[in-house]
PDB file of N, CA and C in Angstrom:
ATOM      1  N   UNK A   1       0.844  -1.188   0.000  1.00  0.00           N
ATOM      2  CA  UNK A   1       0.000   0.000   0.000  1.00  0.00           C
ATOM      3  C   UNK A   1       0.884   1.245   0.000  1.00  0.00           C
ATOM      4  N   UNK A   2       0.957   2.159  -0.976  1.00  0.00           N
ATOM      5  CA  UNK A   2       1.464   3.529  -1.407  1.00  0.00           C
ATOM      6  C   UNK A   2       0.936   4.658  -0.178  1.00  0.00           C
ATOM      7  N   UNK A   3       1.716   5.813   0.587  1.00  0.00           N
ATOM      8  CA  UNK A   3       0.994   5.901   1.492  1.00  0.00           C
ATOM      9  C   UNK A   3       1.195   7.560   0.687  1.00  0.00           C
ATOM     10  N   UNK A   4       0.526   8.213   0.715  1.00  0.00           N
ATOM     11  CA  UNK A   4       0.797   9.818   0.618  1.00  0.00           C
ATOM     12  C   UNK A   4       2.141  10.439   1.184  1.00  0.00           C
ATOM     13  N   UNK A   5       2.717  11.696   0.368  1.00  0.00           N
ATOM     14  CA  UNK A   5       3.206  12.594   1.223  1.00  0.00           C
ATOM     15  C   UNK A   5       2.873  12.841   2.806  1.00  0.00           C
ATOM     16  N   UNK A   6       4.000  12.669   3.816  1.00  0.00           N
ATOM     17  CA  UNK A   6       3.854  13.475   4.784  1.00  0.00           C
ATOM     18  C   UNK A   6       4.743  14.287   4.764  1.00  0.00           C
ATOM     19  N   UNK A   7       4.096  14.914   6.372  1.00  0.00           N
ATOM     20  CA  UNK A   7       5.473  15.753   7.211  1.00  0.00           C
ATOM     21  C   UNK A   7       5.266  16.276   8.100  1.00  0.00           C
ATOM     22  N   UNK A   8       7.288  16.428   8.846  1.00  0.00           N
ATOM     23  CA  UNK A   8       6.938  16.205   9.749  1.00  0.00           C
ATOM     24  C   UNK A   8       6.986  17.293  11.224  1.00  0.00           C
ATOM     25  N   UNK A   9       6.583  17.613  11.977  1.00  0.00           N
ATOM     26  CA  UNK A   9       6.467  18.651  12.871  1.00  0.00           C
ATOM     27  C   UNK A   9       6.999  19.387  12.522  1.00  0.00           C
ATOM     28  N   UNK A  10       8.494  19.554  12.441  1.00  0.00           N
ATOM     29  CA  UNK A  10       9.398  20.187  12.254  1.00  0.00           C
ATOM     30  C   UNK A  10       9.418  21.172  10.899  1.00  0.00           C
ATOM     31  N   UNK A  11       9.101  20.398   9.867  1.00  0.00           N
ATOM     32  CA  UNK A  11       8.948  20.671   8.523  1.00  0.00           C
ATOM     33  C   UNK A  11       7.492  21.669   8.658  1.00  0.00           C
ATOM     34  N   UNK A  12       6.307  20.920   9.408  1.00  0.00           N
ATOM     35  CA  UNK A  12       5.247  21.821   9.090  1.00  0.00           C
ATOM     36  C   UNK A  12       5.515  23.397  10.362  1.00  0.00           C
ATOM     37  N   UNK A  13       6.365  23.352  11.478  1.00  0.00           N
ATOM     38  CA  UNK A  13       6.708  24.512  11.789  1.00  0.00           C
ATOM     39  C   UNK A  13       7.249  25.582  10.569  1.00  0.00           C
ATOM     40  N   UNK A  14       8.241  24.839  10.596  1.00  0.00           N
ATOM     41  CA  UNK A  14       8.877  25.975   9.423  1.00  0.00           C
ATOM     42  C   UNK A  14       8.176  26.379   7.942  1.00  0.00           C
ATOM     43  N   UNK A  15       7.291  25.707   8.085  1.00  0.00           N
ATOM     44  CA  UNK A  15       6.039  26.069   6.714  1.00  0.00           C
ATOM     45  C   UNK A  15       5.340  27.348   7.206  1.00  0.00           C
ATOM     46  N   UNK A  16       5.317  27.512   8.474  1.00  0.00           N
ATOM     47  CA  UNK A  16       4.048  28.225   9.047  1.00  0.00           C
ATOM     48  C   UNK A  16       4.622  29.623   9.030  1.00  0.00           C
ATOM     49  N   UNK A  17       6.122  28.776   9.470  1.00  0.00           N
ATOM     50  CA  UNK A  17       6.555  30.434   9.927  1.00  0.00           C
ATOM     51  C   UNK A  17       7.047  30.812   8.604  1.00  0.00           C
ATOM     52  N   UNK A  18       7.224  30.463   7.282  1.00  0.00           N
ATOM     53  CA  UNK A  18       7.213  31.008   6.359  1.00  0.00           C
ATOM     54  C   UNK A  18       6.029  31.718   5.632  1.00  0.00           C
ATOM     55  N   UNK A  19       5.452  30.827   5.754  1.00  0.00           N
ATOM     56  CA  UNK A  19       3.974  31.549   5.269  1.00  0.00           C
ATOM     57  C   UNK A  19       3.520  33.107   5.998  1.00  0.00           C
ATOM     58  N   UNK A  20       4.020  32.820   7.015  1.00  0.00           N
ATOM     59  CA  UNK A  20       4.020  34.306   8.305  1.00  0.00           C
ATOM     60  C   UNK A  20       4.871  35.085   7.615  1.00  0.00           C
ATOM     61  N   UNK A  21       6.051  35.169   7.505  1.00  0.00           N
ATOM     62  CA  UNK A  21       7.134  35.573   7.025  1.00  0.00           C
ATOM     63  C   UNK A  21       6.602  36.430   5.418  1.00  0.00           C
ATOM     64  N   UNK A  22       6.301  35.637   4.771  1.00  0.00           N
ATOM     65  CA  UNK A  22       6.227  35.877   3.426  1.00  0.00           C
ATOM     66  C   UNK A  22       4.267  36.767   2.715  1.00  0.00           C
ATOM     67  N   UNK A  23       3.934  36.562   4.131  1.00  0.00           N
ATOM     68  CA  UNK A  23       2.284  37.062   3.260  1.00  0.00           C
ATOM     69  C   UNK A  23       1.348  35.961   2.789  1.00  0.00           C
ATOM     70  N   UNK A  24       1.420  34.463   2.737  1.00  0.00           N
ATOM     71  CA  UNK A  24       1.227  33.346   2.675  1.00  0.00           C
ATOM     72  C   UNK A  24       0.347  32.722   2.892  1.00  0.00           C
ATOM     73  N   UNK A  25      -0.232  33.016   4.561  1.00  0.00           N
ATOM     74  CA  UNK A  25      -0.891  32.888   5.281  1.00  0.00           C
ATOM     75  C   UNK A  25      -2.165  32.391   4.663  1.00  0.00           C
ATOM     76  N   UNK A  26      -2.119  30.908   4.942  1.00  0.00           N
ATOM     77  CA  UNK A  26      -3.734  30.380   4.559  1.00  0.00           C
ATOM     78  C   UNK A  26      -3.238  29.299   3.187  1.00  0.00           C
ATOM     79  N   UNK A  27      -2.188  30.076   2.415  1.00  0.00           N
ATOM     80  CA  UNK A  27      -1.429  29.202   1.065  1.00  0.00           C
ATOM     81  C   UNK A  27      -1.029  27.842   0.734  1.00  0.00           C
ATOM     82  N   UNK A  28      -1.337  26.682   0.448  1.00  0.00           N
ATOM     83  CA  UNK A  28      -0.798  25.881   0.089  1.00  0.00           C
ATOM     84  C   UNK A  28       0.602  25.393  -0.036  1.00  0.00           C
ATOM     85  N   UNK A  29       1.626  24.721   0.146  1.00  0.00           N
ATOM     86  CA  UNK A  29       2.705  24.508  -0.042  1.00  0.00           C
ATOM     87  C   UNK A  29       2.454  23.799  -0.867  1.00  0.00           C
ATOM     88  N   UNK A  30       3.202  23.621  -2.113  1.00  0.00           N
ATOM     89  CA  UNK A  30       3.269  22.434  -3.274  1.00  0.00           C
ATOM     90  C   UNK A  30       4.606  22.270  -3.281  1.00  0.00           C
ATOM     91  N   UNK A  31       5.091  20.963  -3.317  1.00  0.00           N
ATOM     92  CA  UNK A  31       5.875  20.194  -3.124  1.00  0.00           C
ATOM     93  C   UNK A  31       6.046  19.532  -4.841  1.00  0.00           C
ATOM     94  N   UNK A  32       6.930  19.800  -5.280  1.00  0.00           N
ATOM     95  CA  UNK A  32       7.355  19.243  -6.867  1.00  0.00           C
ATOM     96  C   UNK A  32       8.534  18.489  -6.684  1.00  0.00           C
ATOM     97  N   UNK A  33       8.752  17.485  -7.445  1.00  0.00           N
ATOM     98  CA  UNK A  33       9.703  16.555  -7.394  1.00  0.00           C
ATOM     99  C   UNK A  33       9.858  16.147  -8.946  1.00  0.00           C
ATOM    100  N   UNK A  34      11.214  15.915  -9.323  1.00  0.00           N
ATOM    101  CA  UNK A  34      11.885  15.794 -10.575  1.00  0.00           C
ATOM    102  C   UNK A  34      13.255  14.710 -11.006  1.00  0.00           C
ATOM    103  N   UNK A  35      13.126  13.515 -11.747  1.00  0.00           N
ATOM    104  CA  UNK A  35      13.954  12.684 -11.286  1.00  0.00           C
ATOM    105  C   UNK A  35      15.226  13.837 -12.154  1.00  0.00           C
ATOM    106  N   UNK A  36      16.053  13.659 -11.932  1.00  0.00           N
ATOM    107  CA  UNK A  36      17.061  14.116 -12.583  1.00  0.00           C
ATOM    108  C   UNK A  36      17.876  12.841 -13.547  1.00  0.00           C
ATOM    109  N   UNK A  37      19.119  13.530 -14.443  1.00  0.00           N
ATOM    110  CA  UNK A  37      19.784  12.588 -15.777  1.00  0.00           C
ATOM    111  C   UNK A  37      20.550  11.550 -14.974  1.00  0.00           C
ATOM    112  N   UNK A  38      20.643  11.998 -13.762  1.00  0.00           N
ATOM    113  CA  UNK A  38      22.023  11.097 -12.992  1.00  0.00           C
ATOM    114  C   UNK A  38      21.048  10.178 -11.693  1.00  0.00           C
ATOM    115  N   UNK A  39      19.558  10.373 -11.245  1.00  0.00           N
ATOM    116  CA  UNK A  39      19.431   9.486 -10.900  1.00  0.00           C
ATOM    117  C   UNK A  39      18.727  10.244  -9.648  1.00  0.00           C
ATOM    118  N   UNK A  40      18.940  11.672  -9.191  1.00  0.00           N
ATOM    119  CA  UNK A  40      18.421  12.148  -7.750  1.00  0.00           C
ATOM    120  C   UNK A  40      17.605  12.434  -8.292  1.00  0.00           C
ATOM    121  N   UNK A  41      16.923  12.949  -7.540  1.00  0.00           N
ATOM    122  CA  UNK A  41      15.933  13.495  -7.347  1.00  0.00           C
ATOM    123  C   UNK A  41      15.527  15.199  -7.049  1.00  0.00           C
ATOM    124  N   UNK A  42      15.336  16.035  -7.764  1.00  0.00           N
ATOM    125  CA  UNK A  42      15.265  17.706  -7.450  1.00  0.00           C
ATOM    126  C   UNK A  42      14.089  17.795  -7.006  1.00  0.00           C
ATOM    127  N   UNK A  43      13.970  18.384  -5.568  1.00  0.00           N
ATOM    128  CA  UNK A  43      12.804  19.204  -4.967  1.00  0.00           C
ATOM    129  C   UNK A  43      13.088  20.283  -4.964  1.00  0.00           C
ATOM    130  N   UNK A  44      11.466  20.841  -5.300  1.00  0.00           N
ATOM    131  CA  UNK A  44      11.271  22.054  -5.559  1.00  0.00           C
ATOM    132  C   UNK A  44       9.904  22.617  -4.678  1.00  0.00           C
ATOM    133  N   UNK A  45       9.975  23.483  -3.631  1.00  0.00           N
ATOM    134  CA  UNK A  45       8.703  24.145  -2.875  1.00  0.00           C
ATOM    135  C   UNK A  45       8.488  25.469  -2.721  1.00  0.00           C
ATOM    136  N   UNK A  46       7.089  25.717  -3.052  1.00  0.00           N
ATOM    137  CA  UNK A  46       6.681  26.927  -2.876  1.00  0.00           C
ATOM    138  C   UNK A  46       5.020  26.971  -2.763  1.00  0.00           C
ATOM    139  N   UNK A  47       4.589  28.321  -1.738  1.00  0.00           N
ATOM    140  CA  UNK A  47       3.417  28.391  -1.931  1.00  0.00           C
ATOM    141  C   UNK A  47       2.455  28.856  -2.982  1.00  0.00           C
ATOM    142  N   UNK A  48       1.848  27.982  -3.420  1.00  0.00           N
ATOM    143  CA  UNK A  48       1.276  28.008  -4.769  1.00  0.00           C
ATOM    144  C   UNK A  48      -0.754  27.619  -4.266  1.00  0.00           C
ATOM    145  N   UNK A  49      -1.649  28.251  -5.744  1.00  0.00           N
ATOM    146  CA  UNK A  49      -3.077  27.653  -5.260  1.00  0.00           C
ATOM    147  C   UNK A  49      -3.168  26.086  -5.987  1.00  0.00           C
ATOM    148  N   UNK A  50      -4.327  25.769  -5.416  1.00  0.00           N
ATOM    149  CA  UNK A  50      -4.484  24.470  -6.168  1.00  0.00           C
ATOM    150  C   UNK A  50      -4.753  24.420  -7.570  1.00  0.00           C
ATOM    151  N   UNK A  51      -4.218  23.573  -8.439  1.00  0.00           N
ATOM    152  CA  UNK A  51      -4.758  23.069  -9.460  1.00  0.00           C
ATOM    153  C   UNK A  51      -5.611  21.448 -10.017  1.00  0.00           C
ATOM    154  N   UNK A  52      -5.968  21.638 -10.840  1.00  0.00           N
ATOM    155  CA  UNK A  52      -6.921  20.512 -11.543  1.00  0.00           C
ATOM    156  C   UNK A  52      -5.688  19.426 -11.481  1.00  0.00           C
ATOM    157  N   UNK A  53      -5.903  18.238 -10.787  1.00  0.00           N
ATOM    158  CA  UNK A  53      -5.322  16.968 -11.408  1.00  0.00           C
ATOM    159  C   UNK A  53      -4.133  16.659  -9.596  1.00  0.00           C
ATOM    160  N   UNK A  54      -4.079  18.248  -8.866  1.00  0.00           N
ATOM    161  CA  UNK A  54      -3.306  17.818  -7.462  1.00  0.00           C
ATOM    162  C   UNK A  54      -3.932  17.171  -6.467  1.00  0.00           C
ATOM    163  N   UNK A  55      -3.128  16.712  -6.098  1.00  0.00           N
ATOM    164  CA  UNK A  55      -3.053  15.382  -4.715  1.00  0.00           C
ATOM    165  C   UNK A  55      -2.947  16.987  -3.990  1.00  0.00           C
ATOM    166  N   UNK A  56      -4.648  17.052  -2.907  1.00  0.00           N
ATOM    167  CA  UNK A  56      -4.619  18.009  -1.973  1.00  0.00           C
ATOM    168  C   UNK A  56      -4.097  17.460  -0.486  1.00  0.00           C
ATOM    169  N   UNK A  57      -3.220  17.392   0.335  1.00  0.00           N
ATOM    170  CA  UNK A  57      -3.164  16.853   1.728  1.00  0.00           C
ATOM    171  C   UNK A  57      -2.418  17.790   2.761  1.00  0.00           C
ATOM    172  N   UNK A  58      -4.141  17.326   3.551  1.00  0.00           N
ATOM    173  CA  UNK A  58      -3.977  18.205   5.230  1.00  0.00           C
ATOM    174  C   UNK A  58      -3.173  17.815   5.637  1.00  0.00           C
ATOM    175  N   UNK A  59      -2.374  17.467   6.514  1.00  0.00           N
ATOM    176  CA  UNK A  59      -1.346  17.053   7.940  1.00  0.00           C
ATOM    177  C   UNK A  59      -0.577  18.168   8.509  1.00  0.00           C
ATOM    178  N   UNK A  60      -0.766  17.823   9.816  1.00  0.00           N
ATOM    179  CA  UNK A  60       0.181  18.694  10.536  1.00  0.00           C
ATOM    180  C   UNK A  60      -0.411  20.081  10.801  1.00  0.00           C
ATOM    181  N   UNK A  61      -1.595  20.287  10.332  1.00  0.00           N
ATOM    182  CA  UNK A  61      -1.813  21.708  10.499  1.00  0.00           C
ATOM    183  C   UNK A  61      -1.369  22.708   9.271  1.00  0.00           C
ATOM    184  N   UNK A  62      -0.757  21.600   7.944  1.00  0.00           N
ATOM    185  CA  UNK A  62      -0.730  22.777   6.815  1.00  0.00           C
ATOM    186  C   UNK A  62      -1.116  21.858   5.489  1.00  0.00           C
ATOM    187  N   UNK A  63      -1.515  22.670   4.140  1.00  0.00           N
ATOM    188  CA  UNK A  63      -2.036  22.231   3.499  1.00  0.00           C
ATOM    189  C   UNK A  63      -0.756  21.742   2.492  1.00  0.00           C
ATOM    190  N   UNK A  64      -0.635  20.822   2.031  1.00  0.00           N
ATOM    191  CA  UNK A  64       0.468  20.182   0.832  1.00  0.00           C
ATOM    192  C   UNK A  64      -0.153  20.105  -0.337  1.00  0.00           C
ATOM    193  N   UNK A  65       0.506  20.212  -1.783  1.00  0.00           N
ATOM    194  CA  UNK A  65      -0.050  20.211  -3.000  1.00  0.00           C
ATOM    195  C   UNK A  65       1.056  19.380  -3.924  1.00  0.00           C
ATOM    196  N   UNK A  66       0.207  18.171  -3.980  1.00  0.00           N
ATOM    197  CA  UNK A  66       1.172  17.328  -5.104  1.00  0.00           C
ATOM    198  C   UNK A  66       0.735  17.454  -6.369  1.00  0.00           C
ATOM    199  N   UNK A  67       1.338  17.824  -7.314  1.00  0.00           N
ATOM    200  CA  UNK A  67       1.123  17.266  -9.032  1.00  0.00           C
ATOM    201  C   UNK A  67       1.345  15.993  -9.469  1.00  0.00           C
ATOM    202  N   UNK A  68       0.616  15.417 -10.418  1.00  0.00           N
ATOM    203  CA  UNK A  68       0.228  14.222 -10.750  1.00  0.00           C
ATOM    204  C   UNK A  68       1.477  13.714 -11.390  1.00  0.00           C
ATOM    205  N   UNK A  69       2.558  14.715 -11.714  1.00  0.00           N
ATOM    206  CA  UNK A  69       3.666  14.374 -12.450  1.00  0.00           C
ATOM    207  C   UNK A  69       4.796  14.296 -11.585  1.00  0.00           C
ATOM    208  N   UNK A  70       4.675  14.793 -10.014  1.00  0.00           N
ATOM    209  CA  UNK A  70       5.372  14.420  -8.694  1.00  0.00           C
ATOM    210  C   UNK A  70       4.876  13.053  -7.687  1.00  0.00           C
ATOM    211  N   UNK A  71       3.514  13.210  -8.195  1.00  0.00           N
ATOM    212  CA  UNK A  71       3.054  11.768  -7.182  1.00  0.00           C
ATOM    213  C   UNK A  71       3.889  10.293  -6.598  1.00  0.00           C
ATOM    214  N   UNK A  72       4.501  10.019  -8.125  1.00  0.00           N
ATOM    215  CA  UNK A  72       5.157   8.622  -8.038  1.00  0.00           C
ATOM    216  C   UNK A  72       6.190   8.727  -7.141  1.00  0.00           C
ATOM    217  N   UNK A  73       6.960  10.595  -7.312  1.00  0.00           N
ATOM    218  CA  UNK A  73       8.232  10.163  -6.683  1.00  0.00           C
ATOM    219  C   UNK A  73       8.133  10.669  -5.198  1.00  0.00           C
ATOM    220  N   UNK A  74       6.855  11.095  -4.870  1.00  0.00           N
ATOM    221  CA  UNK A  74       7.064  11.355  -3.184  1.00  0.00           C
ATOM    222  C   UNK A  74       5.818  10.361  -2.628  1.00  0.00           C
ATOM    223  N   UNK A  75       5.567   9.744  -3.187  1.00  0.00           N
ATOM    224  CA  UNK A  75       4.845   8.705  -2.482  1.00  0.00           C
ATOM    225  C   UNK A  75       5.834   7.775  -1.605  1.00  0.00           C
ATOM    226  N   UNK A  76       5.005   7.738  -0.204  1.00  0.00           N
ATOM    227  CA  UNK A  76       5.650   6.796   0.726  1.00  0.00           C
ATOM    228  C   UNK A  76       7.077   7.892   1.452  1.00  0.00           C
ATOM    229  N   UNK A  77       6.603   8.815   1.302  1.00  0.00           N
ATOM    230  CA  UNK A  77       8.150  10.141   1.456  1.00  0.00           C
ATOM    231  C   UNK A  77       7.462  10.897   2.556  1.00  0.00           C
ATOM    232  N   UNK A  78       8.155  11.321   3.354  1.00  0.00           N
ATOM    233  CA  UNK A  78       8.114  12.588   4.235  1.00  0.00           C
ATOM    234  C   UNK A  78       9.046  13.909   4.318  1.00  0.00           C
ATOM    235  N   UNK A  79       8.557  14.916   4.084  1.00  0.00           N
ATOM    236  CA  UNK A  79       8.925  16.247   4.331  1.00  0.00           C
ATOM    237  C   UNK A  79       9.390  16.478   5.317  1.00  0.00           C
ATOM    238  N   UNK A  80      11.041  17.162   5.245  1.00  0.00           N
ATOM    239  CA  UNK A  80      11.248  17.422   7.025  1.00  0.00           C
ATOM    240  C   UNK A  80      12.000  18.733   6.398  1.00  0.00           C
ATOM    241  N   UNK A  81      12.805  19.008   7.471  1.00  0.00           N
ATOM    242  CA  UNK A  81      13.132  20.476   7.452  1.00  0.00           C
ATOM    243  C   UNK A  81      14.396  20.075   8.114  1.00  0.00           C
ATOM    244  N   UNK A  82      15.691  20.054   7.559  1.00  0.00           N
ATOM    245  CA  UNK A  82      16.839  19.892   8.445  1.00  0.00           C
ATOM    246  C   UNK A  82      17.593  21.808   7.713  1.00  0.00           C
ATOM    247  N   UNK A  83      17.962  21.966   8.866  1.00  0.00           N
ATOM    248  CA  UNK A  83      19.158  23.716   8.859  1.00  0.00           C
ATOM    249  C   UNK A  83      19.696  23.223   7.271  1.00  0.00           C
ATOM    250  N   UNK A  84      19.583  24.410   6.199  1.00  0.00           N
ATOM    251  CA  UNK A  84      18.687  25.007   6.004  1.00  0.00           C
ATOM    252  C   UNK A  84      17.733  24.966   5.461  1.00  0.00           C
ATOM    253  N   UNK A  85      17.132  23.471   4.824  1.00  0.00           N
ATOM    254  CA  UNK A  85      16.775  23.345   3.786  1.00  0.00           C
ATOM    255  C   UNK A  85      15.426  22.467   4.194  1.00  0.00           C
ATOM    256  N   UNK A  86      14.378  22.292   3.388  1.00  0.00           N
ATOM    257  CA  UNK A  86      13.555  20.902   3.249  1.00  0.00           C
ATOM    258  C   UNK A  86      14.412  20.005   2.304  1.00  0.00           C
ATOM    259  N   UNK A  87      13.553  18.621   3.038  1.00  0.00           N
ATOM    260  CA  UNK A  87      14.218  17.288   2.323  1.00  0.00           C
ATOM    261  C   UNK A  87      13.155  16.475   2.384  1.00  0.00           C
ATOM    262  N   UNK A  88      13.140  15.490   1.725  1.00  0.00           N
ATOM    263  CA  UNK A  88      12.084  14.734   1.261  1.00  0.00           C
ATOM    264  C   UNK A  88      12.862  13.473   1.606  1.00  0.00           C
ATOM    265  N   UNK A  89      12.430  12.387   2.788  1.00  0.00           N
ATOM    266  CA  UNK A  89      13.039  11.237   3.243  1.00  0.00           C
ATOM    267  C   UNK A  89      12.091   9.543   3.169  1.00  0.00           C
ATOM    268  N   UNK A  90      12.410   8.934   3.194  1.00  0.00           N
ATOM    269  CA  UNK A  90      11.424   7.577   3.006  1.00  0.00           C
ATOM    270  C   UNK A  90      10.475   7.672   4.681  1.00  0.00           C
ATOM    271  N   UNK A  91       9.145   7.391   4.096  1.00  0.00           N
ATOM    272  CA  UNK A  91       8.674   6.966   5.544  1.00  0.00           C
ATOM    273  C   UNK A  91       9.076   6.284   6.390  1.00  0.00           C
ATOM    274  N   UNK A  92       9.210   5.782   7.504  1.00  0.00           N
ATOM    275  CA  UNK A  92       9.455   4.771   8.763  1.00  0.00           C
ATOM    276  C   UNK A  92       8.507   3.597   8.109  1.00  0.00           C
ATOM    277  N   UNK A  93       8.973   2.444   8.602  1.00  0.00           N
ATOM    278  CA  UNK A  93       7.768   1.338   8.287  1.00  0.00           C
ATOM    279  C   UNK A  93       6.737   1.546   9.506  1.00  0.00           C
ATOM    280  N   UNK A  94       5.770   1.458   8.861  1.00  0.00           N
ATOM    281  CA  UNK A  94       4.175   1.165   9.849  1.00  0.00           C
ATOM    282  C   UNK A  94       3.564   2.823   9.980  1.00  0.00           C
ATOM    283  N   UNK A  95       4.715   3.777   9.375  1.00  0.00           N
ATOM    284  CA  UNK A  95       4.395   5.176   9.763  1.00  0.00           C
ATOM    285  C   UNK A  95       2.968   4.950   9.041  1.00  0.00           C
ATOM    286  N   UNK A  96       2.306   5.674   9.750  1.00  0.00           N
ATOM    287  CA  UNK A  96       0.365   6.105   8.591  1.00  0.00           C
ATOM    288  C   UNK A  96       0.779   7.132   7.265  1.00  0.00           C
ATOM    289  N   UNK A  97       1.592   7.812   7.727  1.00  0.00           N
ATOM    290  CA  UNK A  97       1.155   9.307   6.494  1.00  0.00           C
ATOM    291  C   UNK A  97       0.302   9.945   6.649  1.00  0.00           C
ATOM    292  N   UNK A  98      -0.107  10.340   5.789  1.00  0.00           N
ATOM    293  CA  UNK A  98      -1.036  11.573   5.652  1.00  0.00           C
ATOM    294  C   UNK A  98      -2.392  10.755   5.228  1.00  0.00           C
TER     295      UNK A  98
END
């Protein structure tokens, strides 16, 4: 079973206080993901509105926005926030998700 994007405390703090920060407030985070030629993976986030065809998900107290062309590669993934950056990490086994 494929579990949704999460994330995690940490990650959805620092969402909040960006959204504070930036005018945001209430905004969506969308979360884009891109395999790259060599094999990683490029994340890309910003607060964006919804569109036709996104994976909408609550957790944590903030709203996440997947595209249908990011789905495959953050499925079963969690959002965290390590100094300075977000990162996108494999779930724990048995974790729920979102």
């Amino acid at each position: 079973m494929t579990r949704k994007l999460a994330i995690t405390p940490r990650a959805a703090q620092q969402v909040r206080r960006a959204a504070a920060a930036s005018g945001a407030e209430g905004m969506a985070l969308r979360v884009a993901a891109k395999r790259e030629a060599d094999g990683s993976v490029l994340l890309g986030i910003g607060f964006d509105d919804e569109r036709a065809q996104d994976d909408l998900i609550e957790t944590a107290g903030v709203t996440l926005l997947v595209s249908q062309h990011s789905r495959d590669l953050l499925e079963d993934m969690v959002l965290d926030f390590v100094e300075p950056d977000f990162v996108v990490v494999p779930a724990p086994p048995g974790e729920d998700g979102a």
